[in-house]
PDB file of N, CA and C in Angstrom:
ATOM      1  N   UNK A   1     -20.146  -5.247   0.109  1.00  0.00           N
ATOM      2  CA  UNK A   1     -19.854  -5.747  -1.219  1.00  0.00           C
ATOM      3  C   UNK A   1     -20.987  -6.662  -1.659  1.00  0.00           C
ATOM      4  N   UNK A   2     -21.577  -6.688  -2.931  1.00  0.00           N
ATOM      5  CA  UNK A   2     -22.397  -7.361  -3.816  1.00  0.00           C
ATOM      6  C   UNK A   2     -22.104  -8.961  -3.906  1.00  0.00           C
ATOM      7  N   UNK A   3     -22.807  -9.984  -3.652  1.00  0.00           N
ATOM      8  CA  UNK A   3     -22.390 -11.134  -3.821  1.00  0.00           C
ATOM      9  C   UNK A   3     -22.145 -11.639  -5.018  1.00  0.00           C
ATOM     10  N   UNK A   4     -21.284 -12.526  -5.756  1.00  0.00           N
ATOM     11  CA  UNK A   4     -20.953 -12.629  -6.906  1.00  0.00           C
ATOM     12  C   UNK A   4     -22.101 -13.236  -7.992  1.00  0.00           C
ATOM     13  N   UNK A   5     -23.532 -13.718  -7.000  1.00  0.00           N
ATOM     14  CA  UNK A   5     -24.188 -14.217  -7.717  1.00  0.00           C
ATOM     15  C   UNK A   5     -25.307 -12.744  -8.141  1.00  0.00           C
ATOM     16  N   UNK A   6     -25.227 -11.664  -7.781  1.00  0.00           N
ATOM     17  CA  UNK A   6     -25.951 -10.891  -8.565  1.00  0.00           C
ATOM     18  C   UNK A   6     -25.421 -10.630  -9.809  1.00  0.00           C
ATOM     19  N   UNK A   7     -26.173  -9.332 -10.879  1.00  0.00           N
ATOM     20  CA  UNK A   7     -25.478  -8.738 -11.700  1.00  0.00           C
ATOM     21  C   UNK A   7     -24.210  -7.546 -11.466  1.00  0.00           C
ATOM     22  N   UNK A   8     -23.477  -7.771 -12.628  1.00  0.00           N
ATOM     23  CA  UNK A   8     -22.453  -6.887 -12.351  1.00  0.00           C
ATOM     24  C   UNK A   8     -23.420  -5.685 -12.379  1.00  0.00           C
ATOM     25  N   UNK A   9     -23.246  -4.269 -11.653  1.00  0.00           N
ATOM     26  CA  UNK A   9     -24.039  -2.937 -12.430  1.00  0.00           C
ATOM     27  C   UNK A   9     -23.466  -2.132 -13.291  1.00  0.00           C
ATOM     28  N   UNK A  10     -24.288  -1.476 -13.810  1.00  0.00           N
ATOM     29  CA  UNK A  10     -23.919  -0.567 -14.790  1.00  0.00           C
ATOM     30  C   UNK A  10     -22.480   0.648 -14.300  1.00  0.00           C
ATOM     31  N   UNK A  11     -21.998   0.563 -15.202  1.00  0.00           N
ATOM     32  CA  UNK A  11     -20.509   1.935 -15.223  1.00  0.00           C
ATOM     33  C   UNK A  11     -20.113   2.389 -16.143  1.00  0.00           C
ATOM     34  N   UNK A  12     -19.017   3.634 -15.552  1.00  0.00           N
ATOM     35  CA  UNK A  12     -19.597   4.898 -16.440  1.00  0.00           C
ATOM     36  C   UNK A  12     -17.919   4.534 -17.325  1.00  0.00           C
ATOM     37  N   UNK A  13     -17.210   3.800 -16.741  1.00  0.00           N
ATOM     38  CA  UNK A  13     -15.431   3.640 -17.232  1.00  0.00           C
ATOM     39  C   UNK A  13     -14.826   2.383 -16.921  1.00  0.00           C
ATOM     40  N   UNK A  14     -14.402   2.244 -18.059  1.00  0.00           N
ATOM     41  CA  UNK A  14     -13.751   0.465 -17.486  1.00  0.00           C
ATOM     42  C   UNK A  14     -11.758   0.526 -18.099  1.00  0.00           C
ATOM     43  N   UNK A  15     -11.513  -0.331 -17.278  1.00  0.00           N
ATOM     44  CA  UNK A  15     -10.152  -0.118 -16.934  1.00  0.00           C
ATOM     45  C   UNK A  15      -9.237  -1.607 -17.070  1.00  0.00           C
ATOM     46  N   UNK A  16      -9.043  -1.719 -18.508  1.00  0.00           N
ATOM     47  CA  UNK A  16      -8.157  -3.299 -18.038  1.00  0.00           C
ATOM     48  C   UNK A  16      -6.906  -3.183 -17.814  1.00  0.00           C
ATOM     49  N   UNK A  17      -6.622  -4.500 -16.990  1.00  0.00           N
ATOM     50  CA  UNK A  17      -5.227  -4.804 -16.705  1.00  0.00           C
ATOM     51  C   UNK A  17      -4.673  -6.011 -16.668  1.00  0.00           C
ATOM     52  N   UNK A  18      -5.568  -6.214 -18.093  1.00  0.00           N
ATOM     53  CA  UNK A  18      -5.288  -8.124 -18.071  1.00  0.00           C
ATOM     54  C   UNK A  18      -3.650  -8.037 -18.497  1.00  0.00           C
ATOM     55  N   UNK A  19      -2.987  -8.869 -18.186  1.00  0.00           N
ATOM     56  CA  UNK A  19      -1.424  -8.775 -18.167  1.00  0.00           C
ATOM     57  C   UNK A  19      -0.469  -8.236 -17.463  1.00  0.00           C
ATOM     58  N   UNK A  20      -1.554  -7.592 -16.219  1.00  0.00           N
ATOM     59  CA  UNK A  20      -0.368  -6.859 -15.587  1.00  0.00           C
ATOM     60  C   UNK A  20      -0.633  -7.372 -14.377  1.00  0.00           C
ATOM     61  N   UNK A  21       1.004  -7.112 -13.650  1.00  0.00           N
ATOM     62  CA  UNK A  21       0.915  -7.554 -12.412  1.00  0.00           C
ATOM     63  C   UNK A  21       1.347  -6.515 -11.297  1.00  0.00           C
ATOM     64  N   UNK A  22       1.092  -6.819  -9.831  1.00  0.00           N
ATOM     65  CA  UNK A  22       1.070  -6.181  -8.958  1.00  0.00           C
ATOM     66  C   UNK A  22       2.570  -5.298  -9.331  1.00  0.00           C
ATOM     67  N   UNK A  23       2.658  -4.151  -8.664  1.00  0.00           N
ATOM     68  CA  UNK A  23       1.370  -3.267  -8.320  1.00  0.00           C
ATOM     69  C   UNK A  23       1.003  -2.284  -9.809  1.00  0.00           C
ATOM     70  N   UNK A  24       1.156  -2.911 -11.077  1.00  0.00           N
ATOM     71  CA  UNK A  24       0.778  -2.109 -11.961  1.00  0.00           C
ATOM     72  C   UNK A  24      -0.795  -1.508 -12.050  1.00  0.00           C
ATOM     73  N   UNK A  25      -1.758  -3.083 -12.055  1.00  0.00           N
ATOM     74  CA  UNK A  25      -3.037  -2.781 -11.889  1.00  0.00           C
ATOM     75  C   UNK A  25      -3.198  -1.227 -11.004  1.00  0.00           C
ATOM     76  N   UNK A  26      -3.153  -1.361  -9.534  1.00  0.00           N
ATOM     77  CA  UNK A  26      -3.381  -0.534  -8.585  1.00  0.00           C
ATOM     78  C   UNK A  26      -2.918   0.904  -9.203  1.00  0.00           C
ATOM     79  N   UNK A  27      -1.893   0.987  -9.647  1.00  0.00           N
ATOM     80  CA  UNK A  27      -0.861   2.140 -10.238  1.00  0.00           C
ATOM     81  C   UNK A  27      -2.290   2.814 -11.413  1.00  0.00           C
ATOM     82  N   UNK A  28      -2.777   1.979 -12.523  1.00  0.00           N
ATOM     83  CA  UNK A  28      -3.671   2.327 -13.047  1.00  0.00           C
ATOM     84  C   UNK A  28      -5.020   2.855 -12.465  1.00  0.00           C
ATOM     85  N   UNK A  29      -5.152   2.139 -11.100  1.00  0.00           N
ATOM     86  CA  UNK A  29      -6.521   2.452 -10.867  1.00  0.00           C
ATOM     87  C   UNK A  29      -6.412   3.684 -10.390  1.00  0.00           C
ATOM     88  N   UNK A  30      -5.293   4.149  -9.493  1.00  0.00           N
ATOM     89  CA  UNK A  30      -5.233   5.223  -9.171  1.00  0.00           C
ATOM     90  C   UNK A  30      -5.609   6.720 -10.254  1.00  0.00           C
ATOM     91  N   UNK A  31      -4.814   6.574 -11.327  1.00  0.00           N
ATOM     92  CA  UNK A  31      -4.771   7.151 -12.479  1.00  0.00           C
ATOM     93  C   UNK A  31      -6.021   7.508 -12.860  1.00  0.00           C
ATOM     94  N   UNK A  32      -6.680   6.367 -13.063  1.00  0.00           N
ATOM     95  CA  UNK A  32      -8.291   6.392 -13.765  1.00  0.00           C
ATOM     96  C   UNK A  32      -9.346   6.909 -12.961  1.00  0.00           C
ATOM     97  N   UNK A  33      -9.316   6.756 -11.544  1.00  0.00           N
ATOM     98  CA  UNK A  33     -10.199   7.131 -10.667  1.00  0.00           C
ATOM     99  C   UNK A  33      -9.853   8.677 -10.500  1.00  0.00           C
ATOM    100  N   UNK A  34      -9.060   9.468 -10.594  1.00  0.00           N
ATOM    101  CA  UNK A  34      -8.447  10.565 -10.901  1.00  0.00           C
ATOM    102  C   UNK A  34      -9.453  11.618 -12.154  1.00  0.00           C
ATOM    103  N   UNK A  35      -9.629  10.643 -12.827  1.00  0.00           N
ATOM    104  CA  UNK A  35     -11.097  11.599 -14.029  1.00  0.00           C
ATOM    105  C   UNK A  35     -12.167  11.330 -13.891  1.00  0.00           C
ATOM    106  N   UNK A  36     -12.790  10.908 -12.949  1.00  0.00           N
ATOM    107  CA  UNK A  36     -13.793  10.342 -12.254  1.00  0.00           C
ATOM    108  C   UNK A  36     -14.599  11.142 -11.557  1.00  0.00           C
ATOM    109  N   UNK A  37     -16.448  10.997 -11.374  1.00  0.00           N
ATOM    110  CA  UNK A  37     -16.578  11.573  -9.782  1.00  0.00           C
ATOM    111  C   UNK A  37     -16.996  11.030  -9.468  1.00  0.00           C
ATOM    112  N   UNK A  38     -16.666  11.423  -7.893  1.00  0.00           N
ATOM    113  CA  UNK A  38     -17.919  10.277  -6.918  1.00  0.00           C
ATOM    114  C   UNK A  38     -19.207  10.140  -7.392  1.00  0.00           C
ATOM    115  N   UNK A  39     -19.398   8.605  -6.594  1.00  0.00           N
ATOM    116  CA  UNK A  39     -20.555   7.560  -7.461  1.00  0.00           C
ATOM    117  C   UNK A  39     -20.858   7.215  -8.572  1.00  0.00           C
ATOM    118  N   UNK A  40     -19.652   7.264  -9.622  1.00  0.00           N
ATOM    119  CA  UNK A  40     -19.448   6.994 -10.801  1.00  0.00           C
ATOM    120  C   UNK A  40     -18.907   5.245 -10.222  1.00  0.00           C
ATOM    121  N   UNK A  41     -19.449   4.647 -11.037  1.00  0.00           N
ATOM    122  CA  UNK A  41     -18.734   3.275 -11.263  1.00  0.00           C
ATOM    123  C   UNK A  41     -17.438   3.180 -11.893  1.00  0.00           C
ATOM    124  N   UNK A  42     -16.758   2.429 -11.922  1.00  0.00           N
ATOM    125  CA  UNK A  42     -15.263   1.850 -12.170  1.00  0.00           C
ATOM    126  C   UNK A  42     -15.590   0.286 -13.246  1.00  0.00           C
ATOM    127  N   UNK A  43     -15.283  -0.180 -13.929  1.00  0.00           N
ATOM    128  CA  UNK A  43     -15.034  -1.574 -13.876  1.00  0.00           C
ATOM    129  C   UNK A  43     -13.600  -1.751 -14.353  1.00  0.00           C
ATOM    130  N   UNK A  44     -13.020  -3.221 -13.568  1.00  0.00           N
ATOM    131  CA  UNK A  44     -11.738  -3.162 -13.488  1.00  0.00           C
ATOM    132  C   UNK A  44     -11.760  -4.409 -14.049  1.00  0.00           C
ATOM    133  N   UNK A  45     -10.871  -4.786 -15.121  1.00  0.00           N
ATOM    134  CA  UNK A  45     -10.719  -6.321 -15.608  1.00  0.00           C
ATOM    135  C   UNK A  45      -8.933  -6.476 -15.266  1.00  0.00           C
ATOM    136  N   UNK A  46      -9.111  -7.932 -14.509  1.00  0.00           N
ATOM    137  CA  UNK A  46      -7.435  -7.679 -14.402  1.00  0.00           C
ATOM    138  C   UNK A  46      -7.201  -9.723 -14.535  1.00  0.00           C
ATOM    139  N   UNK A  47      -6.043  -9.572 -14.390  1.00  0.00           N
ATOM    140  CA  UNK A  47      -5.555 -10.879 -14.382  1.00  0.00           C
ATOM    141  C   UNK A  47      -4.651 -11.740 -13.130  1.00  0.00           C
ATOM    142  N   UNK A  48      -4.204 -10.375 -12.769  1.00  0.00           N
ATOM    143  CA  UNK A  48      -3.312 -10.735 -11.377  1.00  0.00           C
ATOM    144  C   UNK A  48      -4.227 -11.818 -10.009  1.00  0.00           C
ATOM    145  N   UNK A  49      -3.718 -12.540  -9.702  1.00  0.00           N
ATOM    146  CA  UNK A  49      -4.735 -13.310  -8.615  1.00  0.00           C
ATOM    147  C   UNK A  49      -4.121 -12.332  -7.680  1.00  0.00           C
ATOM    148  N   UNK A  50      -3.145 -11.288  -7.443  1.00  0.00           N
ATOM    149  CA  UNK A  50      -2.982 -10.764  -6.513  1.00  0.00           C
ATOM    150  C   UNK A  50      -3.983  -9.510  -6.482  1.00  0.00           C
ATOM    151  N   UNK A  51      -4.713  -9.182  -7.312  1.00  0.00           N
ATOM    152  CA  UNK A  51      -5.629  -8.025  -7.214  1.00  0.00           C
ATOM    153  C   UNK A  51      -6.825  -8.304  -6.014  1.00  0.00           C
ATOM    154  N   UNK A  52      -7.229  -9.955  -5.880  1.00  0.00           N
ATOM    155  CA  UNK A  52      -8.201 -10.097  -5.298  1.00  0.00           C
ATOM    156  C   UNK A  52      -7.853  -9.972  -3.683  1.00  0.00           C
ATOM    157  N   UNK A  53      -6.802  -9.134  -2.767  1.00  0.00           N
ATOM    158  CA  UNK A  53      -6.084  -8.518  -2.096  1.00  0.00           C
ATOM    159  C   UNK A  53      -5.975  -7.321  -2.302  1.00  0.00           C
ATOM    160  N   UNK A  54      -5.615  -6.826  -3.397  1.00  0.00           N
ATOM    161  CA  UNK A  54      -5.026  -5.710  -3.315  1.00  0.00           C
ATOM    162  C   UNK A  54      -6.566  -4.679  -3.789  1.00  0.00           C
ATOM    163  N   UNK A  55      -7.157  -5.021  -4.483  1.00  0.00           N
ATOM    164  CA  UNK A  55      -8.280  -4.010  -5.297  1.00  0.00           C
ATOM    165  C   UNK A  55      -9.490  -3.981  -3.407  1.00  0.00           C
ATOM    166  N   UNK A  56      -9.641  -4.738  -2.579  1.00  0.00           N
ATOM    167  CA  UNK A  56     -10.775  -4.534  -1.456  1.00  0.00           C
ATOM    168  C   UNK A  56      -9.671  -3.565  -0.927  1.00  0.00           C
ATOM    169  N   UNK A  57      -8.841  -3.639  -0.826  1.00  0.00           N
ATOM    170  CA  UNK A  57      -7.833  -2.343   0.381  1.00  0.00           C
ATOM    171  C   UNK A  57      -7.098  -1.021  -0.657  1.00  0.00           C
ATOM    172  N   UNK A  58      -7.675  -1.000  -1.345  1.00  0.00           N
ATOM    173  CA  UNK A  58      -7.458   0.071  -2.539  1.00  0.00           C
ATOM    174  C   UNK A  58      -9.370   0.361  -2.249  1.00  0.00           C
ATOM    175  N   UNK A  59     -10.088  -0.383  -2.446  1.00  0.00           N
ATOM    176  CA  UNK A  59     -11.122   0.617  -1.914  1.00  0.00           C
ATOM    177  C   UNK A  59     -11.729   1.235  -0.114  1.00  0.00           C
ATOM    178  N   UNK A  60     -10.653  -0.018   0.404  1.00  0.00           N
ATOM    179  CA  UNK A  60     -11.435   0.463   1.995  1.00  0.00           C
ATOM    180  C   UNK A  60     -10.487   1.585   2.341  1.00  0.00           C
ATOM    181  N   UNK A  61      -8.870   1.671   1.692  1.00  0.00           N
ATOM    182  CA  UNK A  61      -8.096   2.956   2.080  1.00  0.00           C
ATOM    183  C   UNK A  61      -8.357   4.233   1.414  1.00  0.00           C
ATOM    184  N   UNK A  62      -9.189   4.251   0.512  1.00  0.00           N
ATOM    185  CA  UNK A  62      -9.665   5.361  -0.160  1.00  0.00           C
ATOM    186  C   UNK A  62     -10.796   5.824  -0.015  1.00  0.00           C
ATOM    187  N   UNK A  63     -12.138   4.791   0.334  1.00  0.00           N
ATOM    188  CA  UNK A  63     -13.232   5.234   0.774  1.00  0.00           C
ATOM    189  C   UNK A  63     -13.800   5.070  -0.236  1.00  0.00           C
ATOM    190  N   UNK A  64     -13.570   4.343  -1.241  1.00  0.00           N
ATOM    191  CA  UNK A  64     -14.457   3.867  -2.612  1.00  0.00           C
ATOM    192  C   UNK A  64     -15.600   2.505  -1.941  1.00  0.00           C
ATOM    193  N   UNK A  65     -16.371   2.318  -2.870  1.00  0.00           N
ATOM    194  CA  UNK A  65     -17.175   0.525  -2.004  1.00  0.00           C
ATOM    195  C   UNK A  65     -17.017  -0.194  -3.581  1.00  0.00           C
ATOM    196  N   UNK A  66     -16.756  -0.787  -2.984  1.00  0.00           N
ATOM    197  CA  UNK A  66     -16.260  -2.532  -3.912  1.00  0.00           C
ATOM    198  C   UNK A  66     -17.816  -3.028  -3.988  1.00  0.00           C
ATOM    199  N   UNK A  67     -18.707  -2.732  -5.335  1.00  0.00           N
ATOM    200  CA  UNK A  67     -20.197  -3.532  -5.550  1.00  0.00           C
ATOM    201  C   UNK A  67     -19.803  -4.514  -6.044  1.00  0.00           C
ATOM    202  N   UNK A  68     -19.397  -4.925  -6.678  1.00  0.00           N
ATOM    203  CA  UNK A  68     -19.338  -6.708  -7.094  1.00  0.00           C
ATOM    204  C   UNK A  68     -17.821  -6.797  -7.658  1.00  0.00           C
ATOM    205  N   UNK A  69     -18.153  -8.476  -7.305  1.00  0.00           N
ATOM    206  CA  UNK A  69     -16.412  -8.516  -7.755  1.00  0.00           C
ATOM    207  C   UNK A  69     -16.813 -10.362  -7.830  1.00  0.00           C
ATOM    208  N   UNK A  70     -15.839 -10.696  -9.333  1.00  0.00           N
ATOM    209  CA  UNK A  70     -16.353 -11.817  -9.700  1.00  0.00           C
ATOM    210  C   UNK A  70     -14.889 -12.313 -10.468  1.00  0.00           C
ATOM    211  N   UNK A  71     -15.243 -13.656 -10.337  1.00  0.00           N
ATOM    212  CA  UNK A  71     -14.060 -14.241 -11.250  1.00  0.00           C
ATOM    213  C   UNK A  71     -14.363 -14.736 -12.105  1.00  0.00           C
ATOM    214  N   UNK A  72     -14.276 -14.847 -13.579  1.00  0.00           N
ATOM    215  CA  UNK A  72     -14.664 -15.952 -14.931  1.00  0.00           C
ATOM    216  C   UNK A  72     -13.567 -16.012 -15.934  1.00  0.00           C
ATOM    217  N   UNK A  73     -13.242 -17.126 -15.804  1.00  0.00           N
ATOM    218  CA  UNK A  73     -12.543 -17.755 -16.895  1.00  0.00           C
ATOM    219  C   UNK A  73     -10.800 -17.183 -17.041  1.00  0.00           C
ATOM    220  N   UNK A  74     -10.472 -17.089 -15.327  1.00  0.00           N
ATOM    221  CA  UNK A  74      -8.915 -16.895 -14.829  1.00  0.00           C
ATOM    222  C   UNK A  74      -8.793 -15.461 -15.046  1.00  0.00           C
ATOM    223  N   UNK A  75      -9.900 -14.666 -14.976  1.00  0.00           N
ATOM    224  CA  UNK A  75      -9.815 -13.352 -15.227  1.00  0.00           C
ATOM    225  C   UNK A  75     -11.099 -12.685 -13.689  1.00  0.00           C
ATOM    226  N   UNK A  76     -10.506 -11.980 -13.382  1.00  0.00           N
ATOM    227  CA  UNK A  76     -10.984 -11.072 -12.364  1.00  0.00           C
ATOM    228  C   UNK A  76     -12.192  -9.816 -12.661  1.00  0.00           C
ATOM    229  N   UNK A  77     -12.927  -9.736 -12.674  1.00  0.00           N
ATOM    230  CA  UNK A  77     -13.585  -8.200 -12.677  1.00  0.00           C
ATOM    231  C   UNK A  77     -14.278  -7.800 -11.323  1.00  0.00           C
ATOM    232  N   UNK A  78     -13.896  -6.320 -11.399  1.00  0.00           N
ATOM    233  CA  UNK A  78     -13.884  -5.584 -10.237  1.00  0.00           C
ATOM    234  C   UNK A  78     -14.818  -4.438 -10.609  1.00  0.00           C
ATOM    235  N   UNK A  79     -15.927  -3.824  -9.985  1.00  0.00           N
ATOM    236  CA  UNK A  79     -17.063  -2.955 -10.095  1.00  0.00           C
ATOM    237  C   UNK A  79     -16.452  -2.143  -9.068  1.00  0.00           C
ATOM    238  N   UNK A  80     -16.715  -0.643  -9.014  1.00  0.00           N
ATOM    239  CA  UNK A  80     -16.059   0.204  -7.504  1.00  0.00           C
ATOM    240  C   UNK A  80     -16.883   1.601  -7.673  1.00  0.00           C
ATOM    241  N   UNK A  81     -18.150   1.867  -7.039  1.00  0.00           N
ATOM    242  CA  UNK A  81     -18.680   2.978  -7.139  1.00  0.00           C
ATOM    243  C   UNK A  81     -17.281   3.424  -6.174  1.00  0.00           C
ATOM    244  N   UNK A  82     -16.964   4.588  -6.526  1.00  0.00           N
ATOM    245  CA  UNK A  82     -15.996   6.040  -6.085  1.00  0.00           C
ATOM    246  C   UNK A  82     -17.120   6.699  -5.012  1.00  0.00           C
ATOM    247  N   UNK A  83     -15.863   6.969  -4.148  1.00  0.00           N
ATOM    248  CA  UNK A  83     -16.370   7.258  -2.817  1.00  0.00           C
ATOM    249  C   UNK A  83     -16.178   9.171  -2.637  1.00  0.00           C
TER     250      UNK A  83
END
């Protein structure tokens, strides 16, 4: 995983879930990564503090890699090249 002090990178689909809580986010990501192909980027905006749990084991059980992942301003974003 990307340290939070680089840039986020570029992606091809972004996915919010500000307002939602576990396990809705995840429920979406599934969905979205679904029209996707591998090594396409993801970005995920969410709000849940439970995502920052749940979104690294949503990519290590799927085989996606988590490139950056950052927090600003009580909001989460999540980068996920597709595996």
């Amino acid at each position: 995983m990307v340290d939070s002090t680089d840039s986020p990178p570029d992606y091809q689909a972004e996915l919010d879930t500000t307002g939602l809580y576990c396990p809705e986010p995840i429920m979406l990501m599934h969905n979205k990564v679904r029209d996707m192909r591998a090594g396409e980027v993801l970005k995920v905006v969410a709000s849940d503090p439970a995502t920052t749990r749940d979104v690294p084991r949503f990519c290590s059980f799927l085989g996606h890699e988590l490139v950056h992942q950052q927090e600003l301003d009580g909001c989460y974003l999540y980068f996920i090249r597709l595996g």
